[in-house]
Protein backbone atom coordinates (compact mmCIF):
# COMPACT_ATOMS: atom_id res chain seq x y z
CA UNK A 1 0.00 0.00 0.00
CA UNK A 2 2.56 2.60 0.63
CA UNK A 3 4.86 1.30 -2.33
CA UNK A 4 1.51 2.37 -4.39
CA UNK A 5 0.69 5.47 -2.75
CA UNK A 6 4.48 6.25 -3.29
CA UNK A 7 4.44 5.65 -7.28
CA UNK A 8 1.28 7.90 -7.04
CA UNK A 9 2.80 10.77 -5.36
CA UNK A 10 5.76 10.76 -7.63
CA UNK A 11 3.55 10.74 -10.56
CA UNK A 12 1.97 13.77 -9.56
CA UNK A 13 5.29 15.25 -8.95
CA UNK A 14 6.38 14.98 -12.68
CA UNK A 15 2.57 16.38 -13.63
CA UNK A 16 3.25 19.11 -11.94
CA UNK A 17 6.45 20.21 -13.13
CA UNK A 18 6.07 19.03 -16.54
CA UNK A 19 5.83 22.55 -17.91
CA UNK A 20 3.67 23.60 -20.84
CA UNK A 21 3.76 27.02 -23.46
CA UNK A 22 2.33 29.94 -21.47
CA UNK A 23 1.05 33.27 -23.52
CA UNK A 24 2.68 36.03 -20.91
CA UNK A 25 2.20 39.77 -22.66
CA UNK A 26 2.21 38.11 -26.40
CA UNK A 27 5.06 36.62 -25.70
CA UNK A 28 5.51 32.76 -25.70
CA UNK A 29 7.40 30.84 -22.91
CA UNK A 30 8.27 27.43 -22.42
CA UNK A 31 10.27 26.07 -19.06
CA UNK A 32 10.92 29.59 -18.14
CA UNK A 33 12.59 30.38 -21.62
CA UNK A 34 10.77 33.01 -23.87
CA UNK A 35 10.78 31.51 -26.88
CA UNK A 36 8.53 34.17 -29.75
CA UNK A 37 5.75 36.11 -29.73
CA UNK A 38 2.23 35.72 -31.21
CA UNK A 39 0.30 38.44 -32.10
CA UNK A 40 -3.48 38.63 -33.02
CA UNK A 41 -3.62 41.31 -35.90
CA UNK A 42 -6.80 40.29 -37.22
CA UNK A 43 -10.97 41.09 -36.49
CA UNK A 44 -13.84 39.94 -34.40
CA UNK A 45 -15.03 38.83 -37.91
CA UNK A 46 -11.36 37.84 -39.30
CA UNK A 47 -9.29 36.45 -37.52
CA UNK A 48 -5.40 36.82 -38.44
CA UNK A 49 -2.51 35.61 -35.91
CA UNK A 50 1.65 36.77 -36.86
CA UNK A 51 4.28 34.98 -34.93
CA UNK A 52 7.41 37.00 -34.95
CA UNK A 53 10.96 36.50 -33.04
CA UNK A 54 11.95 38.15 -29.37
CA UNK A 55 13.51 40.60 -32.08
CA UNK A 56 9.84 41.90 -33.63
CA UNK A 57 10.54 40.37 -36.93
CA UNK A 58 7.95 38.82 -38.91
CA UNK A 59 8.56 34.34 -39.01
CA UNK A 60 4.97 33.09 -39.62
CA UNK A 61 1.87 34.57 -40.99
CA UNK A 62 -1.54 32.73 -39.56
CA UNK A 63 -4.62 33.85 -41.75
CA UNK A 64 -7.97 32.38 -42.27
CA UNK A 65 -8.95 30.29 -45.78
CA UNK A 66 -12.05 29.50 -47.20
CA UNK A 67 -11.18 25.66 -46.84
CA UNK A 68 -12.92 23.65 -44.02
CA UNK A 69 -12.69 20.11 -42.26
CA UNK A 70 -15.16 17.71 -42.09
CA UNK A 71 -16.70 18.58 -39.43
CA UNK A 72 -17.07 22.33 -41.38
CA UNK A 73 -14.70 24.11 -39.14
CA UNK A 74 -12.61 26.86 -40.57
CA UNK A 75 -9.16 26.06 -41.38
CA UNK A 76 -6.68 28.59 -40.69
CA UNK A 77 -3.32 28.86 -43.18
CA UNK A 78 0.19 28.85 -41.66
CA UNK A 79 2.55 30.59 -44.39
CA UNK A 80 6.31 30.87 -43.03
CA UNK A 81 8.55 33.76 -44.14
CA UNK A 82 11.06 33.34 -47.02
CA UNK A 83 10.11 29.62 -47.11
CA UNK A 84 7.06 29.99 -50.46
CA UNK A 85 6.30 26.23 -50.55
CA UNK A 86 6.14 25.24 -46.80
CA UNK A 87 2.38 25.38 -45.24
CA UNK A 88 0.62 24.14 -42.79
CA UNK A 89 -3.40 24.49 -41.50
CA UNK A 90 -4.69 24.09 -38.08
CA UNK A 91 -8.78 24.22 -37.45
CA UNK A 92 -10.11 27.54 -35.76
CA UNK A 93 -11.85 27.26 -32.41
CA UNK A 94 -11.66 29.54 -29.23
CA UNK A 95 -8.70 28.69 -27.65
CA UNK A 96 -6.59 28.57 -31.11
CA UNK A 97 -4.03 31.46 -30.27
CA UNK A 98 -3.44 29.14 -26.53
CA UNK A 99 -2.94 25.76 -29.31
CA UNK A 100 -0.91 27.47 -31.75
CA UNK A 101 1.69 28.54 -29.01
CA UNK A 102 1.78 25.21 -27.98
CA UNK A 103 2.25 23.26 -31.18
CA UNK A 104 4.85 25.49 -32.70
CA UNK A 105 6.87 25.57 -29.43
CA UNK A 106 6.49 21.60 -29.23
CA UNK A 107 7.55 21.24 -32.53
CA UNK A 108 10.73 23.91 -31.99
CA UNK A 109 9.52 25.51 -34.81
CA UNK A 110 11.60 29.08 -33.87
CA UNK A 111 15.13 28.55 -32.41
CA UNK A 112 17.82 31.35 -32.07
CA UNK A 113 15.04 33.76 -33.23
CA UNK A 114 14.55 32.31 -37.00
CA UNK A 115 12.94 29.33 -37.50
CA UNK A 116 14.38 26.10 -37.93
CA UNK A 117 13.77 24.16 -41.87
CA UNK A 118 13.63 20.81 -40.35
CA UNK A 119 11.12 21.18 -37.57
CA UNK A 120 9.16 23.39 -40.11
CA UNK A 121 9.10 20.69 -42.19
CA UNK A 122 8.18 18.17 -39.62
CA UNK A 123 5.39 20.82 -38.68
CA UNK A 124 4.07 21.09 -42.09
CA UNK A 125 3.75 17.41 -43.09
CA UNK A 126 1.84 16.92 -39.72
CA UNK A 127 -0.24 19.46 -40.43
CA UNK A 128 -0.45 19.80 -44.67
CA UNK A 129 -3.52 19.52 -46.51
CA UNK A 130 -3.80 16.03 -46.77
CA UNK A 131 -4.51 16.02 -43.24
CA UNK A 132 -7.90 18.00 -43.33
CA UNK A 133 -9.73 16.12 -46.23
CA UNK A 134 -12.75 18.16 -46.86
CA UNK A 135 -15.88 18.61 -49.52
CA UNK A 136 -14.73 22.35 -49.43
CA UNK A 137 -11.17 21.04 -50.44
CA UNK A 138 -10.24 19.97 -54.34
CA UNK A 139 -8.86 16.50 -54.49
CA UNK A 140 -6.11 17.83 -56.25
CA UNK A 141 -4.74 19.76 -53.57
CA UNK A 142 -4.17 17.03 -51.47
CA UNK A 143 -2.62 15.12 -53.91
CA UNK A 144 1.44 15.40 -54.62
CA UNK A 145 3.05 17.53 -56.74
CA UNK A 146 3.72 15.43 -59.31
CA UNK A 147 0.23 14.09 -59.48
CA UNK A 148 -1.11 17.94 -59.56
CA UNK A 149 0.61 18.08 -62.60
CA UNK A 150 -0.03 15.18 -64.29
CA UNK A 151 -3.82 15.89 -63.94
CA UNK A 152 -3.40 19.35 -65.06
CA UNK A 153 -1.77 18.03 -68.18
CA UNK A 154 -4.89 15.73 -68.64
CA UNK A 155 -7.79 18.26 -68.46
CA UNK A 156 -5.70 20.21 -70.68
CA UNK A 157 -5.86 17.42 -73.06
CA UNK A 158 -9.71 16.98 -72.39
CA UNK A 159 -10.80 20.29 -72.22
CA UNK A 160 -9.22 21.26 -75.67
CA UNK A 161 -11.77 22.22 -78.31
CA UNK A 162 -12.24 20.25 -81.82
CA UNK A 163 -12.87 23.63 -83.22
CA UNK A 164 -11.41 27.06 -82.22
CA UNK A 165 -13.24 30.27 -83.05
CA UNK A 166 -11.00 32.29 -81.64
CA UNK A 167 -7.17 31.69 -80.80
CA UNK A 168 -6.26 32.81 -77.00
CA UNK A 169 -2.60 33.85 -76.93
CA UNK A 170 -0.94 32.84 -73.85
CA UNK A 171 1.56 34.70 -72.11
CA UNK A 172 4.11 32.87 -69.26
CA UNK A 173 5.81 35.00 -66.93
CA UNK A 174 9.23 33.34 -65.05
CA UNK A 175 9.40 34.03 -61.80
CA UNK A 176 12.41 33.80 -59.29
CA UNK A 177 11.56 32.19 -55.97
CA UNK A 178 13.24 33.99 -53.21
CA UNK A 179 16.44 32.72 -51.72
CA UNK A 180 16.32 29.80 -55.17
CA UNK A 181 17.94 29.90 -58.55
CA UNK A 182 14.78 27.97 -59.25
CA UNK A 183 12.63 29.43 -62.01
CA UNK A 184 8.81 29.18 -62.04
CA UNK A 185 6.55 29.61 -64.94
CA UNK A 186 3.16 31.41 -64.38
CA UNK A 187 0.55 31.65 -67.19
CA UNK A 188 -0.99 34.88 -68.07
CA UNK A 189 -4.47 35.84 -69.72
CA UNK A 190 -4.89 37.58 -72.68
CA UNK A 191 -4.85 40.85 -70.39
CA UNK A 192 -1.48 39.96 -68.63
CA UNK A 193 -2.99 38.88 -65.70
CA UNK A 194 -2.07 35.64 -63.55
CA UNK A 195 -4.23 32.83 -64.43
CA UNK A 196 -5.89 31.78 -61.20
CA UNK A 197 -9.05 31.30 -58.76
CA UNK A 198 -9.73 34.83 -58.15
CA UNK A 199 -12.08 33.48 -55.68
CA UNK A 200 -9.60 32.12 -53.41
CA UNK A 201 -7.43 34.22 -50.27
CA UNK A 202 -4.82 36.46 -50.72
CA UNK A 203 -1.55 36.07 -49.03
CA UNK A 204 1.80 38.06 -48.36
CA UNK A 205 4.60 35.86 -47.96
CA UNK A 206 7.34 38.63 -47.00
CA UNK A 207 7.25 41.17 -50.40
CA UNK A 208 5.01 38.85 -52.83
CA UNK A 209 1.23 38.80 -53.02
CA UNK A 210 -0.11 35.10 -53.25
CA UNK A 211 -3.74 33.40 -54.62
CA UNK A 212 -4.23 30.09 -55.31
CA UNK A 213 -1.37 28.97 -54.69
CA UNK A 214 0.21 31.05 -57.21
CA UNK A 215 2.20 34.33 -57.13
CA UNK A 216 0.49 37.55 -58.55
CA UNK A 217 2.64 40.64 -57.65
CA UNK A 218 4.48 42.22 -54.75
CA UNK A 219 3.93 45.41 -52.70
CA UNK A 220 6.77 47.68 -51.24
CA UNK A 221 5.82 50.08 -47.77
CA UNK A 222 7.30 53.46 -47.20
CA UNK A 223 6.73 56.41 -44.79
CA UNK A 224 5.39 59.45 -46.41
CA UNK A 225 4.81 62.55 -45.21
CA UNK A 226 1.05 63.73 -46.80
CA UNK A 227 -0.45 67.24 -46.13
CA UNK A 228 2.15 67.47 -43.48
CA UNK A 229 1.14 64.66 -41.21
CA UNK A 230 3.14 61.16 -41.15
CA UNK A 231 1.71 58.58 -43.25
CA UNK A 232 2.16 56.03 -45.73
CA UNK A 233 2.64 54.92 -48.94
CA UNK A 234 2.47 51.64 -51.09
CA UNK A 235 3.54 50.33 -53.99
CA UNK A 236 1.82 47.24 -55.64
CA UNK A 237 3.30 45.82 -58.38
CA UNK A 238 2.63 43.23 -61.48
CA UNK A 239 4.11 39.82 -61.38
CA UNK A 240 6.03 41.25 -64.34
CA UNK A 241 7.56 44.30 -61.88
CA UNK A 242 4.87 46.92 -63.71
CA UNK A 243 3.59 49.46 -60.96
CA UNK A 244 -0.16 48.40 -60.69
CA UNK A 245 -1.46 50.91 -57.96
CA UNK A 246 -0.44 53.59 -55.05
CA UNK A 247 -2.24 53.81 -52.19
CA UNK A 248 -1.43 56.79 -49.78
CA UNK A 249 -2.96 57.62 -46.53
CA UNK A 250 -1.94 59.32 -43.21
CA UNK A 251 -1.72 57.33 -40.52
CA UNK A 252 -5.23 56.65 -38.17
CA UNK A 253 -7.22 57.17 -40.95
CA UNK A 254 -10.16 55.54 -41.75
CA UNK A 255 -9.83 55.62 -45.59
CA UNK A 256 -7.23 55.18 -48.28
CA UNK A 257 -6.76 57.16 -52.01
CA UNK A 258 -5.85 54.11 -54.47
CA UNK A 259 -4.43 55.77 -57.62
CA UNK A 260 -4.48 52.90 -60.24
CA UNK A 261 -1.42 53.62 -62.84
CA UNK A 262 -3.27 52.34 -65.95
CA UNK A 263 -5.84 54.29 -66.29
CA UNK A 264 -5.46 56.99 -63.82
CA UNK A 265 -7.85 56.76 -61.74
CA UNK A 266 -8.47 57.72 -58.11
CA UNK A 267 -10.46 55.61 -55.48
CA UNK A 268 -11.38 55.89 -51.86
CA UNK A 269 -11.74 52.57 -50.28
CA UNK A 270 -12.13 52.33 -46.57
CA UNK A 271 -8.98 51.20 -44.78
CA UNK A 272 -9.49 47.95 -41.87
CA UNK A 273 -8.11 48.26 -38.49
CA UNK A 274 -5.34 45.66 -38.72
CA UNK A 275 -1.48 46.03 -39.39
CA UNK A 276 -0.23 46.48 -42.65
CA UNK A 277 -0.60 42.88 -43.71
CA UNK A 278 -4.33 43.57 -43.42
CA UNK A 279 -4.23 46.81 -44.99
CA UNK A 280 -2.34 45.63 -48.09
CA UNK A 281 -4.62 42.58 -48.21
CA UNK A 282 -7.49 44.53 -48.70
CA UNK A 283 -6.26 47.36 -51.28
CA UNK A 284 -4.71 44.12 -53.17
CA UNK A 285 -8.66 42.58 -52.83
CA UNK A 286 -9.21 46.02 -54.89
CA UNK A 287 -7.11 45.70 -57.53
CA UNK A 288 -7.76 42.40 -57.84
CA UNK A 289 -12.12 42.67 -58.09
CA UNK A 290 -11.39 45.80 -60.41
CA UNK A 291 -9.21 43.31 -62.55
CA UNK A 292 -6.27 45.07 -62.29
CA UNK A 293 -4.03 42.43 -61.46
């Protein structure tokens, strides 16, 4: 009897200090060592998490999707800086920002303030696509990459008309992947655009603006100083480097003037109450409904 009530005791000595990731002032700590920090930089109605180093730069963007599980929860998109083909999605519920601090610091995921390739890519095969199969999610998502493109070659081959009234010229772009010397082909439309899902999320993944998997332009952020008062300005670009739109506002206001370069015209769009990744996001969303990228 007191061998058993021994073994119990010292089990619920090593409970008790087995430590767990705490949340202390957006910072995340693990055995007394801070580790990151999480952010929420989203909405009541969006939700949008950034993890960034003790250093306050940006590792890991957390954003919601339009994909869902099977049980119809949300699935929210992990998208790690400077690394374009490593994701990862975790299901949304109430204690997600608590769950997120826990996996990535279980999984290492940031060491020495950057994060660490291997346990990111332990991270994301635990957690890729595959993992969530869905009715909201295409089959060929989850499929690999090789297979993506062997089935894109097919409906190519199947969708191809016996007669063509009109010939579509197709334009491919090559893009550089950061940090690679690998080259990626993108088609364009007939009106230079990336062919994609419009339909789908945007992303920023560092510089670039991301849908559907696919990269559509990038954005540059500067200070500006507009009718006297500090604000900003930004730059979107083409995925061919072509200045798209500039958006200018002063800072703690509640809208934005979008100049778009083609045409030269001037819109007021109301600005969200977010960080910049949210305010970029949204003058992108712009550009993109308006079809100019």
């Amino acid at each position: 009897m007191k061998s058993l009530l021994f073994a119990i005791l010292c089990s619920c000595s090593l409970i008790a200090n087995a430590q767990s990731a705490i949340i202390r002032h957006n910072t995340v700590i693990l055995d007394n060592e801070e580790l990151f920090k999480l952010y929420s930089i989203g909405t009541f109605t969006h939700q949008t998490y950034k993890v960034k180093n003790l250093k306050e730069e940006d590792l890991i963007l957390i954003d919601q999707t339009t994909l869902r599980n099977d049980q119809g929860t949300i699935l929210m998109k992990l998208i790690f800086n400077d690394m374009p083909n490593a994701e990862a999605y975790i299901p949304m519920n109430v204690s997600f920002k608590k769950q997120l601090a826990r996996l990535l610091a279980n999984y290492s995921v940031v060491k020495n303030n950057t994060l660490d390739a291997d346990a990111v890519a332990l991270f994301c095969k635990n957690y890729g696509i595959a993992t969530y199969p869905s009715k909201y999610i295409s089959e060929e998502l989850t499929g690999t990459k090789t297979e993506t493109k062997e089935m894109k070659k097919v409906v190519k081959r199947e969708e191809k008309p016996v007669v063509e009234t009109k010939k579509e010229t197709v334009e491919i772009a090559e893009v550089v992947e950061e940090n690679t010397d690998e080259k990626q082909e993108i088609l364009l439309d007939e009106n230079g655009l990336v062919k994609r899902d419009i339909t789908q999320q945007i992303y920023l993944s560092g510089s670039k603006i991301r849908q559907d998997y696919k990269e559509i332009g990038s954005y540059t952020s500067e200070a500006k100083m507009l009718l006297g008062q500090e604000g900003k300005q930004i730059n979107i670009f083409s995925i061919k480097g072509e200045k798209v739109g500039i958006a200018r506002f002063i800072n703690g206001d509640e809208q934005c003037e979008l100049l778009t370069v083609r045409d030269n015209k001037t819109w007021n769009i109301p600005l969200p109450k977010g960080d910049m990744y949210m305010i970029v996001k949204d003058i992108v969303r712009v550009l993109c409904d308006k079809m100019y990228m």
